[in-house]
PDB file of N, CA and C in Angstrom:
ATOM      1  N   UNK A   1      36.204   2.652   2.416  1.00  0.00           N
ATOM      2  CA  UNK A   1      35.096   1.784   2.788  1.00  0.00           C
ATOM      3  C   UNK A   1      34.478   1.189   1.536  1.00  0.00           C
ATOM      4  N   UNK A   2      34.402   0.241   1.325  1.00  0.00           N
ATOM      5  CA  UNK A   2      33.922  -1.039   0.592  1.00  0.00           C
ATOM      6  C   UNK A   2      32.213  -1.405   0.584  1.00  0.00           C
ATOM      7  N   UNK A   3      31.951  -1.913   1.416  1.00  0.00           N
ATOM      8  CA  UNK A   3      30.735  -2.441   2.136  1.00  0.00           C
ATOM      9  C   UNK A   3      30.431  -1.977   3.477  1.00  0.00           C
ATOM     10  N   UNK A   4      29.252  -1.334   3.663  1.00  0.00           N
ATOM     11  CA  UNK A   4      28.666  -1.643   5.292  1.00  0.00           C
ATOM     12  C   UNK A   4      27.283  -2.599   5.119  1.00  0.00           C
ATOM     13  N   UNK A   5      26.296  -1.811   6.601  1.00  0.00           N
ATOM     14  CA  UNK A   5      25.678  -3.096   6.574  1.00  0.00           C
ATOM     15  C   UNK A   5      24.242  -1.943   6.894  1.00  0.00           C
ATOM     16  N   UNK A   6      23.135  -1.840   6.603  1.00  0.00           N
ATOM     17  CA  UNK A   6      22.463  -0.721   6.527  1.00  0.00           C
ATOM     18  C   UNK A   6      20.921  -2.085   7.656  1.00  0.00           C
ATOM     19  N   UNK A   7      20.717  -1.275   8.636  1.00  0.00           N
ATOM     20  CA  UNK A   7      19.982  -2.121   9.225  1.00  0.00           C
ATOM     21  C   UNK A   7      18.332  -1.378   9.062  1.00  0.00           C
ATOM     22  N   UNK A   8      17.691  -1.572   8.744  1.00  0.00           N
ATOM     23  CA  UNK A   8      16.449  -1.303   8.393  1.00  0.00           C
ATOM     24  C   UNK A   8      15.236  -1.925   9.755  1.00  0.00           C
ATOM     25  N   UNK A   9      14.709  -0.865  10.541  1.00  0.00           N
ATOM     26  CA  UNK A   9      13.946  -1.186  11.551  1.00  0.00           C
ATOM     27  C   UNK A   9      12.656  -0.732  11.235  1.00  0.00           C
ATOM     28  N   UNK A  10      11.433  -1.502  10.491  1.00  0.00           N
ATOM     29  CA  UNK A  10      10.254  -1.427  10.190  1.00  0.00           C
ATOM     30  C   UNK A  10       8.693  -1.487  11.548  1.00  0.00           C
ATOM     31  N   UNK A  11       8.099  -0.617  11.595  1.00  0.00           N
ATOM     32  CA  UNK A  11       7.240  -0.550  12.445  1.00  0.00           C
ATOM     33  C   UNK A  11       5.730   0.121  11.734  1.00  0.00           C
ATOM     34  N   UNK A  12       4.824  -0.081  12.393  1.00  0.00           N
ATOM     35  CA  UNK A  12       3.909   0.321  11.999  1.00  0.00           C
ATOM     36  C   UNK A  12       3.622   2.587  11.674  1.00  0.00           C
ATOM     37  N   UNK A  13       4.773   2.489  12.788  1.00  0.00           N
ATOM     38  CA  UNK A  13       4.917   4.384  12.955  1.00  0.00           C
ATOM     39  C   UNK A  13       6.251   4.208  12.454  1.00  0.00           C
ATOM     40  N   UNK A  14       6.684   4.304  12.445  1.00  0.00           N
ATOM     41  CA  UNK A  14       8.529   4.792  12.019  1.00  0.00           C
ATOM     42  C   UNK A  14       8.561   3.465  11.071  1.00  0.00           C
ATOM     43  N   UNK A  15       9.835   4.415  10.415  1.00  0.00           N
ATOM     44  CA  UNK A  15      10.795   3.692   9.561  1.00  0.00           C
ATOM     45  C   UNK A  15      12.379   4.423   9.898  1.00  0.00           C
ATOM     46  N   UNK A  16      13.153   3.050  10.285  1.00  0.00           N
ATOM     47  CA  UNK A  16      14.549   3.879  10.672  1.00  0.00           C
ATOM     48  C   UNK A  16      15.116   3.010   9.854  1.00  0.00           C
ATOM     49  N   UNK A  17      16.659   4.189   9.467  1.00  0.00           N
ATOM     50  CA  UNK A  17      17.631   2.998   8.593  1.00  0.00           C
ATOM     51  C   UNK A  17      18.920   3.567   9.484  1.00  0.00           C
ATOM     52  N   UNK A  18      19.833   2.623   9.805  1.00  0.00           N
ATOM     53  CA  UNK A  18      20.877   2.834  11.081  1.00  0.00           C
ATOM     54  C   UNK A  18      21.854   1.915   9.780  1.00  0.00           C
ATOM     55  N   UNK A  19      23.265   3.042   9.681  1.00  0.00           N
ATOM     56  CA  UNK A  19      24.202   2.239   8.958  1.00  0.00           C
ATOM     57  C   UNK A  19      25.324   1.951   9.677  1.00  0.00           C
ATOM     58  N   UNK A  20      26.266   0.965   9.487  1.00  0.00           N
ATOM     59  CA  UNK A  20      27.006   0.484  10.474  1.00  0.00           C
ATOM     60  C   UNK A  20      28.158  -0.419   9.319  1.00  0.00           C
ATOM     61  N   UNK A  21      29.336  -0.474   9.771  1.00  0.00           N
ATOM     62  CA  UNK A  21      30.603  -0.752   9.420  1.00  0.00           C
ATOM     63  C   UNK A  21      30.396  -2.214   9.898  1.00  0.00           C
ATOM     64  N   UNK A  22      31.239  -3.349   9.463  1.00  0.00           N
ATOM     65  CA  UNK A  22      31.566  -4.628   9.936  1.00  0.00           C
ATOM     66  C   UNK A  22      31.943  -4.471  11.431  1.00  0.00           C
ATOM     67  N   UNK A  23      32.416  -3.499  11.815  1.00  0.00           N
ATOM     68  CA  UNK A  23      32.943  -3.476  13.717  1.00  0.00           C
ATOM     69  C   UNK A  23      31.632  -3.515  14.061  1.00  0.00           C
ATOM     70  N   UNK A  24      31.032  -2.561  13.808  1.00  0.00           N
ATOM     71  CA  UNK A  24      29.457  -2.526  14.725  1.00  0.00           C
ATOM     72  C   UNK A  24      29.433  -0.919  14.615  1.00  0.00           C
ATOM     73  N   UNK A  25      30.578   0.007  14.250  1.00  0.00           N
ATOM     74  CA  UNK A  25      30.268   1.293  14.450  1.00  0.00           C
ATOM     75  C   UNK A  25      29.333   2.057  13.656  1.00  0.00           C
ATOM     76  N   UNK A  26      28.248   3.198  14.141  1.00  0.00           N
ATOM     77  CA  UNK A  26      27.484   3.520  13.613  1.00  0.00           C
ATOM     78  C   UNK A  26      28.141   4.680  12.890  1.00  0.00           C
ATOM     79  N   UNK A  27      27.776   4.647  11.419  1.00  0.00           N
ATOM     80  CA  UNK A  27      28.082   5.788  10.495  1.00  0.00           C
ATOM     81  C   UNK A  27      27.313   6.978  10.305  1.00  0.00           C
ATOM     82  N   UNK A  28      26.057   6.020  10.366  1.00  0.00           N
ATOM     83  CA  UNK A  28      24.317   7.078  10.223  1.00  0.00           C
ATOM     84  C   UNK A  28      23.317   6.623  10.629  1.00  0.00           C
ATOM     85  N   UNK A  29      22.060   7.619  11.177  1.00  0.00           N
ATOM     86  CA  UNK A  29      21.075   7.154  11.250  1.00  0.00           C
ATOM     87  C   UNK A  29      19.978   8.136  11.171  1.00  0.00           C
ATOM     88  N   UNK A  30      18.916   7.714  10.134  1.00  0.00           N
ATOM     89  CA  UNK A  30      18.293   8.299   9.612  1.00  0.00           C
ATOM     90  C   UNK A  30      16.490   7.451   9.815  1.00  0.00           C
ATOM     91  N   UNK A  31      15.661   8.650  10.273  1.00  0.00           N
ATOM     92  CA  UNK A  31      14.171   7.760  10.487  1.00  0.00           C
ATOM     93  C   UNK A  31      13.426   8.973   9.653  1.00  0.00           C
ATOM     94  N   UNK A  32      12.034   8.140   9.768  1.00  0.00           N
ATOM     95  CA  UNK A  32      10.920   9.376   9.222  1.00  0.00           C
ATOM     96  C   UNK A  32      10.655  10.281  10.062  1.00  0.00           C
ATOM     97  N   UNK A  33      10.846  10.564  11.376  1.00  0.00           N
ATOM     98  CA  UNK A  33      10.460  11.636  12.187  1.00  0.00           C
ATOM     99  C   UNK A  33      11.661  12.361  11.968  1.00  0.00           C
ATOM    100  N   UNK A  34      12.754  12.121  11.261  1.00  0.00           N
ATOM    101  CA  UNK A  34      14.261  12.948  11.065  1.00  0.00           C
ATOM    102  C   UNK A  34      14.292  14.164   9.922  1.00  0.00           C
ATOM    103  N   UNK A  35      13.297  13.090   9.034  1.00  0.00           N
ATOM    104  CA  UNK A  35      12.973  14.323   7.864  1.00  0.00           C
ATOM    105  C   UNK A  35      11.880  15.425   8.088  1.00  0.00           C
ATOM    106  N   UNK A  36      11.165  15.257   8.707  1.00  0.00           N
ATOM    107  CA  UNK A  36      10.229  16.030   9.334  1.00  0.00           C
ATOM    108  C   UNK A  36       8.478  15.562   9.361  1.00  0.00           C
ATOM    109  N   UNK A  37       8.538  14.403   9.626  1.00  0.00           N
ATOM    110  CA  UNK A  37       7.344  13.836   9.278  1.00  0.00           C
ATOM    111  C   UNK A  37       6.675  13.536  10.549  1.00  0.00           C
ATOM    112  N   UNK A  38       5.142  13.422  10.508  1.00  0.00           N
ATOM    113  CA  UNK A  38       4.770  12.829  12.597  1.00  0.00           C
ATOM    114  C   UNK A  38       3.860  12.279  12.325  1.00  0.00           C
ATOM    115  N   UNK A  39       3.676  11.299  13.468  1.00  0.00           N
ATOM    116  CA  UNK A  39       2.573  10.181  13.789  1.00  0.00           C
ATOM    117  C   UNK A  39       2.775   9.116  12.304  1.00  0.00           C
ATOM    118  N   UNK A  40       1.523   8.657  11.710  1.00  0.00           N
ATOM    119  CA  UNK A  40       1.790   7.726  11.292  1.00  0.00           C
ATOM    120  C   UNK A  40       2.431   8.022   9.663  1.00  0.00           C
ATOM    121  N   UNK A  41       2.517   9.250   9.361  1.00  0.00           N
ATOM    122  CA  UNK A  41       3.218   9.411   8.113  1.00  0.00           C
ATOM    123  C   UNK A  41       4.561   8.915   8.280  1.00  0.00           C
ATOM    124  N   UNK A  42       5.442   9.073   9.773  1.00  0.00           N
ATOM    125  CA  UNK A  42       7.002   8.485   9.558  1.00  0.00           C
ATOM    126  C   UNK A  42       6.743   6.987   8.415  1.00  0.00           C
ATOM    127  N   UNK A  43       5.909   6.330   8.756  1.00  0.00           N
ATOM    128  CA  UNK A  43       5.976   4.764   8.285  1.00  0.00           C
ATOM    129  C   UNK A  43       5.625   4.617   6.738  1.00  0.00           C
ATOM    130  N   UNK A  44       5.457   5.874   5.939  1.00  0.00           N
ATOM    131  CA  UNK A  44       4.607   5.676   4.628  1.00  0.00           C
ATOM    132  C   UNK A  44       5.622   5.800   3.822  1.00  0.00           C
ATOM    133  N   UNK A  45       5.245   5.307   2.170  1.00  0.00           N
ATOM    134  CA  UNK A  45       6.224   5.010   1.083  1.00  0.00           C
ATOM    135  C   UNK A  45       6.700   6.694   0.911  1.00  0.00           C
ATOM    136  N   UNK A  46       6.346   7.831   0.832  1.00  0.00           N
ATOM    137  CA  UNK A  46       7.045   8.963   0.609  1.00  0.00           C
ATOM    138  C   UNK A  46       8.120   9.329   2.003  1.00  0.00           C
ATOM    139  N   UNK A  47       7.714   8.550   2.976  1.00  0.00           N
ATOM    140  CA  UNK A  47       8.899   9.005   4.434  1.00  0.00           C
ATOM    141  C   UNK A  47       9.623   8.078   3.921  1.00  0.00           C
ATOM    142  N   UNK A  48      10.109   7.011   3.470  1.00  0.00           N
ATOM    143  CA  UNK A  48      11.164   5.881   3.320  1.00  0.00           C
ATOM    144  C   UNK A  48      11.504   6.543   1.895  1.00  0.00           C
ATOM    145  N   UNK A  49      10.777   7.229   0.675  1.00  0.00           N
ATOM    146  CA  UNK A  49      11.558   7.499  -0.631  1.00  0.00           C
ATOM    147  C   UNK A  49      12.541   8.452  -0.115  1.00  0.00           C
ATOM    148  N   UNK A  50      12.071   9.693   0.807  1.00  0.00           N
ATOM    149  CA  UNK A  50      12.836  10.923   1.335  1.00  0.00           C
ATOM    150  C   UNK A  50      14.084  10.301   2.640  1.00  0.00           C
ATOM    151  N   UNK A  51      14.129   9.408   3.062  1.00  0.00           N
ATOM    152  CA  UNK A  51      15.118   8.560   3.867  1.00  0.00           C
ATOM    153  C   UNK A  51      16.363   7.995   3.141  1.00  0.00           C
ATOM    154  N   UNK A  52      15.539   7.185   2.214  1.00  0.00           N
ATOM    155  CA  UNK A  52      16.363   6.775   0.920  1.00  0.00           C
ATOM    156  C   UNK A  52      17.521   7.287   0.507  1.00  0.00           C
ATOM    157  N   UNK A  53      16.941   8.424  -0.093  1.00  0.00           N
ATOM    158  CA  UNK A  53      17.847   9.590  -0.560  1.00  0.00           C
ATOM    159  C   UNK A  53      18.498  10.010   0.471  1.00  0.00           C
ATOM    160  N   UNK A  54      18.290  10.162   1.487  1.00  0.00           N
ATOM    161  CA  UNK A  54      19.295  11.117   2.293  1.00  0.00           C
ATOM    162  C   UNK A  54      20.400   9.641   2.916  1.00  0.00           C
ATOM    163  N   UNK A  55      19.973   8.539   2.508  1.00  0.00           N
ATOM    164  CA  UNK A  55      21.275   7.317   2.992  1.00  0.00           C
ATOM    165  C   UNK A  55      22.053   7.104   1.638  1.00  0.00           C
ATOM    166  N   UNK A  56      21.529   7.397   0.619  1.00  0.00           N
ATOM    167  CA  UNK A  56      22.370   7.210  -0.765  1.00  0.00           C
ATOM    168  C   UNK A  56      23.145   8.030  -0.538  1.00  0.00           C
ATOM    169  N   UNK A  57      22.147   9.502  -0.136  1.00  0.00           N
ATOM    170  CA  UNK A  57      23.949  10.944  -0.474  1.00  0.00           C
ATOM    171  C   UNK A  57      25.058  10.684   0.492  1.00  0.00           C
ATOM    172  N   UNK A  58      24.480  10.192   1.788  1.00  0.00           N
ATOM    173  CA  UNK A  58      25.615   9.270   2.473  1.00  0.00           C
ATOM    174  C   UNK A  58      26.613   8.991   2.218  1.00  0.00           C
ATOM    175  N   UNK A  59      25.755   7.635   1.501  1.00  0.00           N
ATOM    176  CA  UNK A  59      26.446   6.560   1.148  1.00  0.00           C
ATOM    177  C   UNK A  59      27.545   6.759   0.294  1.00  0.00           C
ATOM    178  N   UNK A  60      26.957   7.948  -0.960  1.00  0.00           N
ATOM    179  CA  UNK A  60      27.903   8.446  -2.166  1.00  0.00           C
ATOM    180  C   UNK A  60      29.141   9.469  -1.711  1.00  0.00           C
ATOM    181  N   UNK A  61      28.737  10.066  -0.178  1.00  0.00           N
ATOM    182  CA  UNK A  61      29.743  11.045   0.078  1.00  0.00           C
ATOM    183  C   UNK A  61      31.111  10.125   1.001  1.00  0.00           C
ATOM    184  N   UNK A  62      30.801   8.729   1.542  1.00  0.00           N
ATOM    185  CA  UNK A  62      31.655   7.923   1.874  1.00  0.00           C
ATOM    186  C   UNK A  62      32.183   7.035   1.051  1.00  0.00           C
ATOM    187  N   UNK A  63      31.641   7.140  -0.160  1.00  0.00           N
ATOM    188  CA  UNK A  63      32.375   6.308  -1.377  1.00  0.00           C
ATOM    189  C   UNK A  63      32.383   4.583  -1.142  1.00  0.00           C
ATOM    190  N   UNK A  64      31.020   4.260  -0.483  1.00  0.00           N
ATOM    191  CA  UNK A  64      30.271   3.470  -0.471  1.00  0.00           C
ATOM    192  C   UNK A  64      30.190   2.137  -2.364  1.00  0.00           C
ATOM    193  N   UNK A  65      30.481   0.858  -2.203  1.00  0.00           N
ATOM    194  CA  UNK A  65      30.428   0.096  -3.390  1.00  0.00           C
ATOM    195  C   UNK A  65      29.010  -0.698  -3.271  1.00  0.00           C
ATOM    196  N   UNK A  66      29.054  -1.061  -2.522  1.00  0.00           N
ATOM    197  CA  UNK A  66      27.963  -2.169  -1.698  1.00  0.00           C
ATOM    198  C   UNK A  66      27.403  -2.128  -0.496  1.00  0.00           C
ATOM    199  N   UNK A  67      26.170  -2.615  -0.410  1.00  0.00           N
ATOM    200  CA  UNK A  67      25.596  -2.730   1.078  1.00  0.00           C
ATOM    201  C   UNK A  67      24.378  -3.839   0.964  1.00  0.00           C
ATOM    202  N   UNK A  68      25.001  -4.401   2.541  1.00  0.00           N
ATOM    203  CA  UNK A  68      24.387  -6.025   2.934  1.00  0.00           C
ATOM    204  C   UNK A  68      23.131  -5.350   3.711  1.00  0.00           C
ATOM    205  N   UNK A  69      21.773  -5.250   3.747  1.00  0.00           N
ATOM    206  CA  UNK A  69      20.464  -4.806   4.240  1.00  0.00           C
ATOM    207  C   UNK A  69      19.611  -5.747   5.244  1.00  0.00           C
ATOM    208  N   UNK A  70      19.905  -5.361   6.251  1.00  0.00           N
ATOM    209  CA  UNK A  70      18.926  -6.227   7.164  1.00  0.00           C
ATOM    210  C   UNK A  70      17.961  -5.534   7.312  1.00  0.00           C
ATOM    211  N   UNK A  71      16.660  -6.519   7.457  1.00  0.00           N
ATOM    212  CA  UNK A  71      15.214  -5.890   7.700  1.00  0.00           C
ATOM    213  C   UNK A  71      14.939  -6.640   9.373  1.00  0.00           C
ATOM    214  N   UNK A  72      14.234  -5.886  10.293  1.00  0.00           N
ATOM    215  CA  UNK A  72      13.709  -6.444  10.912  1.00  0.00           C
ATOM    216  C   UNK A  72      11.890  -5.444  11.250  1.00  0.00           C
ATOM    217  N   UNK A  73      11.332  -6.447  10.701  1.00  0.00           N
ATOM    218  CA  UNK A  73       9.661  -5.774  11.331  1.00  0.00           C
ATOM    219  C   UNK A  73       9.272  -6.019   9.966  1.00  0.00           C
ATOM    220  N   UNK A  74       7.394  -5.286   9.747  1.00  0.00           N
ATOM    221  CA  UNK A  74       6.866  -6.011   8.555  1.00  0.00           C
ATOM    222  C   UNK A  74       6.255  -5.000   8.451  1.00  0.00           C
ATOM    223  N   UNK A  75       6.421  -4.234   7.004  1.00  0.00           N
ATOM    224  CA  UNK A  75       6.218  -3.232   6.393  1.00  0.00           C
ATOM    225  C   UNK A  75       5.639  -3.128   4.991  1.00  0.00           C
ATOM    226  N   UNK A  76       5.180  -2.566   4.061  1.00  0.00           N
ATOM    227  CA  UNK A  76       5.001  -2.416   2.880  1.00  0.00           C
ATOM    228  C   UNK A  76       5.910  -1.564   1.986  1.00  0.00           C
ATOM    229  N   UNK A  77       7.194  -0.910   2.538  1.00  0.00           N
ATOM    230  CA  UNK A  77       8.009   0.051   2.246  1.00  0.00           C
ATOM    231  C   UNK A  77       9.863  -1.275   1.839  1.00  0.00           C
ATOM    232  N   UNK A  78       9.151  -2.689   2.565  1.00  0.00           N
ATOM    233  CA  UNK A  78      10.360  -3.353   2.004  1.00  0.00           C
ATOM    234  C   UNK A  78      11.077  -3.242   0.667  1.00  0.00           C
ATOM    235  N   UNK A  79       9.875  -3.749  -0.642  1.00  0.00           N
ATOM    236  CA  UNK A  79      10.637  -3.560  -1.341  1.00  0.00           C
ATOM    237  C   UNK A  79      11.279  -2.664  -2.408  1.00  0.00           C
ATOM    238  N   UNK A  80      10.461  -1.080  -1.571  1.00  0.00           N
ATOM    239  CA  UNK A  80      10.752   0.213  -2.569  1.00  0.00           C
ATOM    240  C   UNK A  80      12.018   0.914  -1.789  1.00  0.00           C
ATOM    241  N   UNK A  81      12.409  -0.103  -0.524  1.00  0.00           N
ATOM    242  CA  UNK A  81      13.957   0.041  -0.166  1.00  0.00           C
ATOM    243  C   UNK A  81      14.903  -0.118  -0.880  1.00  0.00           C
ATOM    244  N   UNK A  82      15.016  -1.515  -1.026  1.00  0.00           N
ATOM    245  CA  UNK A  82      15.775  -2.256  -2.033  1.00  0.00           C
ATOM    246  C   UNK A  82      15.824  -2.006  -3.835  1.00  0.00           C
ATOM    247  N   UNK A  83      15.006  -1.277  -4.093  1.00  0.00           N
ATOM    248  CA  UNK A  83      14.798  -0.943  -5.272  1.00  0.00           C
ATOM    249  C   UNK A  83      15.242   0.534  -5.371  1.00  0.00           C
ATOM    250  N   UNK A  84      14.755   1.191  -4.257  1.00  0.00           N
ATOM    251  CA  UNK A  84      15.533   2.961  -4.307  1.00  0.00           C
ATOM    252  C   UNK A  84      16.934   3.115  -4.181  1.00  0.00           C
ATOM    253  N   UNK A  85      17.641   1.640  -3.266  1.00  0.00           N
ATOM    254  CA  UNK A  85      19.008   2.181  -3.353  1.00  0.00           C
ATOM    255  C   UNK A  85      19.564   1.395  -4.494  1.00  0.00           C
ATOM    256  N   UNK A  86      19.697   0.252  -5.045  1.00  0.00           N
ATOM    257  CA  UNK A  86      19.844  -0.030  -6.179  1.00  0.00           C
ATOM    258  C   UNK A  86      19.595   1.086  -7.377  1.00  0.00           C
ATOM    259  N   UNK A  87      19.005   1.670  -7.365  1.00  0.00           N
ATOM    260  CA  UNK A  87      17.906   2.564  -8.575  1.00  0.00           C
ATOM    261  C   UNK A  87      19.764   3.816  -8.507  1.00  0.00           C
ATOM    262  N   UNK A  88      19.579   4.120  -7.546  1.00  0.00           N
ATOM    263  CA  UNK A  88      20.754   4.887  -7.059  1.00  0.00           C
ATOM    264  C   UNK A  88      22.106   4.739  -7.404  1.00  0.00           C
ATOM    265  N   UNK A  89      22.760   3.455  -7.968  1.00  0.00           N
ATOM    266  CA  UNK A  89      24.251   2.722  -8.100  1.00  0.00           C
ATOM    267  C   UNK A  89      24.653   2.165  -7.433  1.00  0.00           C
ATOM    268  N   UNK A  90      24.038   1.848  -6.266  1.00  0.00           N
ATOM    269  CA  UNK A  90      24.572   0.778  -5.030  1.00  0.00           C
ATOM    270  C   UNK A  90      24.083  -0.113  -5.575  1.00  0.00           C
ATOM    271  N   UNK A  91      25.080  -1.416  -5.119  1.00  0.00           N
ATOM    272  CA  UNK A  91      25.353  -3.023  -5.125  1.00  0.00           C
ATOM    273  C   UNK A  91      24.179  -3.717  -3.968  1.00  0.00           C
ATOM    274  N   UNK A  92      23.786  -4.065  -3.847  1.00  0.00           N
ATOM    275  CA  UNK A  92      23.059  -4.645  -2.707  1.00  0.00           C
ATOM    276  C   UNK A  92      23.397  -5.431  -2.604  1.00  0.00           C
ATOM    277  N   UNK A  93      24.437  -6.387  -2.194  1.00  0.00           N
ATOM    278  CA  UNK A  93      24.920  -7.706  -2.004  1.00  0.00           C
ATOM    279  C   UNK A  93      24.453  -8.668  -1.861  1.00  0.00           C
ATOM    280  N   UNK A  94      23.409  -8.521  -0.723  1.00  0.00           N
ATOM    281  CA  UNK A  94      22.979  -9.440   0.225  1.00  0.00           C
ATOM    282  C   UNK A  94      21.338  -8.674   0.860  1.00  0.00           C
ATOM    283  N   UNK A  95      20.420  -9.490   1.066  1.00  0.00           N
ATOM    284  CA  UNK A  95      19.415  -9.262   2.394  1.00  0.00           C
ATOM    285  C   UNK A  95      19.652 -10.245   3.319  1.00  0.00           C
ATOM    286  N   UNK A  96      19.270 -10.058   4.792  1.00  0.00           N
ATOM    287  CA  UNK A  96      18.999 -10.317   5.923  1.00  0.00           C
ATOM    288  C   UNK A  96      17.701 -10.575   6.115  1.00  0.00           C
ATOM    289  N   UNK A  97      16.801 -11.298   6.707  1.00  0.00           N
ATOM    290  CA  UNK A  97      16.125 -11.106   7.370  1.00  0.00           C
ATOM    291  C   UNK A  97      16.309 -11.364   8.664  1.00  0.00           C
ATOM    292  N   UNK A  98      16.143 -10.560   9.796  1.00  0.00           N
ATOM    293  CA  UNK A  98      15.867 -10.376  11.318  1.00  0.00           C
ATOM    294  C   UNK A  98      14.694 -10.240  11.928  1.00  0.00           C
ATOM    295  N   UNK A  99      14.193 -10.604  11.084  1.00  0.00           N
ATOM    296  CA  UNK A  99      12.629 -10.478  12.164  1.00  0.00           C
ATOM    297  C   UNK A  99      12.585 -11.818  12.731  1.00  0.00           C
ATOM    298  N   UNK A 100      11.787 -11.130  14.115  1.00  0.00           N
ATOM    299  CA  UNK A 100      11.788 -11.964  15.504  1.00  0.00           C
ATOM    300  C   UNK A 100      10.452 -12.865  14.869  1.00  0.00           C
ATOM    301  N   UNK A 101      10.330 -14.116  15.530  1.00  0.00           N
ATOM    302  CA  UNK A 101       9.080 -14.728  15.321  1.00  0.00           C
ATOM    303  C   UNK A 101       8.629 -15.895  16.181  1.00  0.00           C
ATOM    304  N   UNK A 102       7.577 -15.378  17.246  1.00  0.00           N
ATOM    305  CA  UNK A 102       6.796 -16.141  18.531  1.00  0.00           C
ATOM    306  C   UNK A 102       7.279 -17.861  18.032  1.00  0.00           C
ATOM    307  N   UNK A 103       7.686 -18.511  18.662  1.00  0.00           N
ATOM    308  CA  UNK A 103       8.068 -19.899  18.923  1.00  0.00           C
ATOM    309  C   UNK A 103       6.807 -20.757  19.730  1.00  0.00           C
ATOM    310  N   UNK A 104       6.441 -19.993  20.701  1.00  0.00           N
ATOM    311  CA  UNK A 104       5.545 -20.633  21.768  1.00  0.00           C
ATOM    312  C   UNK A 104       4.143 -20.221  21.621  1.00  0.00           C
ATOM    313  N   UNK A 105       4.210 -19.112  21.937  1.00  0.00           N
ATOM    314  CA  UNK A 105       2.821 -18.155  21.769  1.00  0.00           C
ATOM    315  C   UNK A 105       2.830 -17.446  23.275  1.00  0.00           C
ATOM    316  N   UNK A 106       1.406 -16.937  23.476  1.00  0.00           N
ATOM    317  CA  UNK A 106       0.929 -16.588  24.746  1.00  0.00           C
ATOM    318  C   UNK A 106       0.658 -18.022  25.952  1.00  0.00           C
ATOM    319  N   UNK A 107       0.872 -17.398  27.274  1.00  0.00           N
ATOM    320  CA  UNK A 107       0.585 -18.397  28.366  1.00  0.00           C
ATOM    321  C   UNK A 107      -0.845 -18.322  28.146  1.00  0.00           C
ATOM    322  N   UNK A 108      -1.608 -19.562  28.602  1.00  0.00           N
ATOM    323  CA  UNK A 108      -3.106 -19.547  28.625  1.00  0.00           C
ATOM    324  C   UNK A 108      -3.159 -19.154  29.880  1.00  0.00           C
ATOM    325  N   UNK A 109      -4.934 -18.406  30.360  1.00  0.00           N
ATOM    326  CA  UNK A 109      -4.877 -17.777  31.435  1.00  0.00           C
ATOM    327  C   UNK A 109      -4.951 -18.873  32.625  1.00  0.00           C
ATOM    328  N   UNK A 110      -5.319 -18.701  33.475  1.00  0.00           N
ATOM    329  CA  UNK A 110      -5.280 -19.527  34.713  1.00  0.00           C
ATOM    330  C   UNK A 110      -6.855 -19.724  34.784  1.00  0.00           C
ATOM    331  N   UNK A 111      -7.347 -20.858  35.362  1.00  0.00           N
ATOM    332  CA  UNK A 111      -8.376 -21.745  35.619  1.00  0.00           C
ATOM    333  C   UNK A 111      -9.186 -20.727  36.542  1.00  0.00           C
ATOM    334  N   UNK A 112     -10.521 -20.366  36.080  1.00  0.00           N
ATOM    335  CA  UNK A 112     -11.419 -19.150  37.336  1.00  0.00           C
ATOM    336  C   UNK A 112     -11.522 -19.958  38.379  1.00  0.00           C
ATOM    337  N   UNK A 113     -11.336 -18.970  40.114  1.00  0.00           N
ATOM    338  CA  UNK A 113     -11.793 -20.248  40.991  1.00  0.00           C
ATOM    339  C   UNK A 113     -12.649 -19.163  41.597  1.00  0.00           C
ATOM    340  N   UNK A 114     -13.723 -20.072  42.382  1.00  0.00           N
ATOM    341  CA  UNK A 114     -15.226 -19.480  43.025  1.00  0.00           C
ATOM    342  C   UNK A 114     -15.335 -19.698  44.161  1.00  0.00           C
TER     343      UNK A 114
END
């Protein structure tokens, strides 16, 4: 294995990182409630440093060169992602962004009738 593709799902409570091959198959998946963390600590910079590490030793025990990183959601832990696995000997090839973003908005409510 060469390259996968490490998908990064950011939320206000969790932080998950789900790794995945060019097919779509999942290799790993690793969140802050995995390491042992609850409520809103899953989402903080020490639950994503301790995540980190446990997708590098992964990464290093599959003999991993590179990895393409999609983000989807909006976090403050983005860019001590990208910097922890780099920091590590991984290639980062590429980012993604996937975050979803409202086009329309909300329906307005309906007219009061009396």
């Amino acid at each position: 294995m060469n390259q996968i593709i490490i998908y990064v799902i950011l939320s206000s409570n969790n932080t998950i990182l789900v790794g995945s091959d060019f097919e779509g198959k999942v290799l790993f998946f690793f969140s802050g409630g995995s390491i042992g963390y609850k409520g809103a600590r899953r989402s903080s910079q020490t639950a994503a440093a301790f995540v980190i590490k446990r997708v590098v030793d992964k990464l290093l025990e599959l003999k991993v060169l590179s990895v393409v990183i999609c983000f989807k959601g909006f976090n403050k832990v983005r860019n001590s992602i990208v910097q922890n696995v780099s920091k590590f000997g991984i290639e980062v090839s590429s980012l993604v962004d996937l975050t979803t973003i409202p086009h329309n908005g909300c329906k307005p409510t309906k007219r009061r009738r009396l």
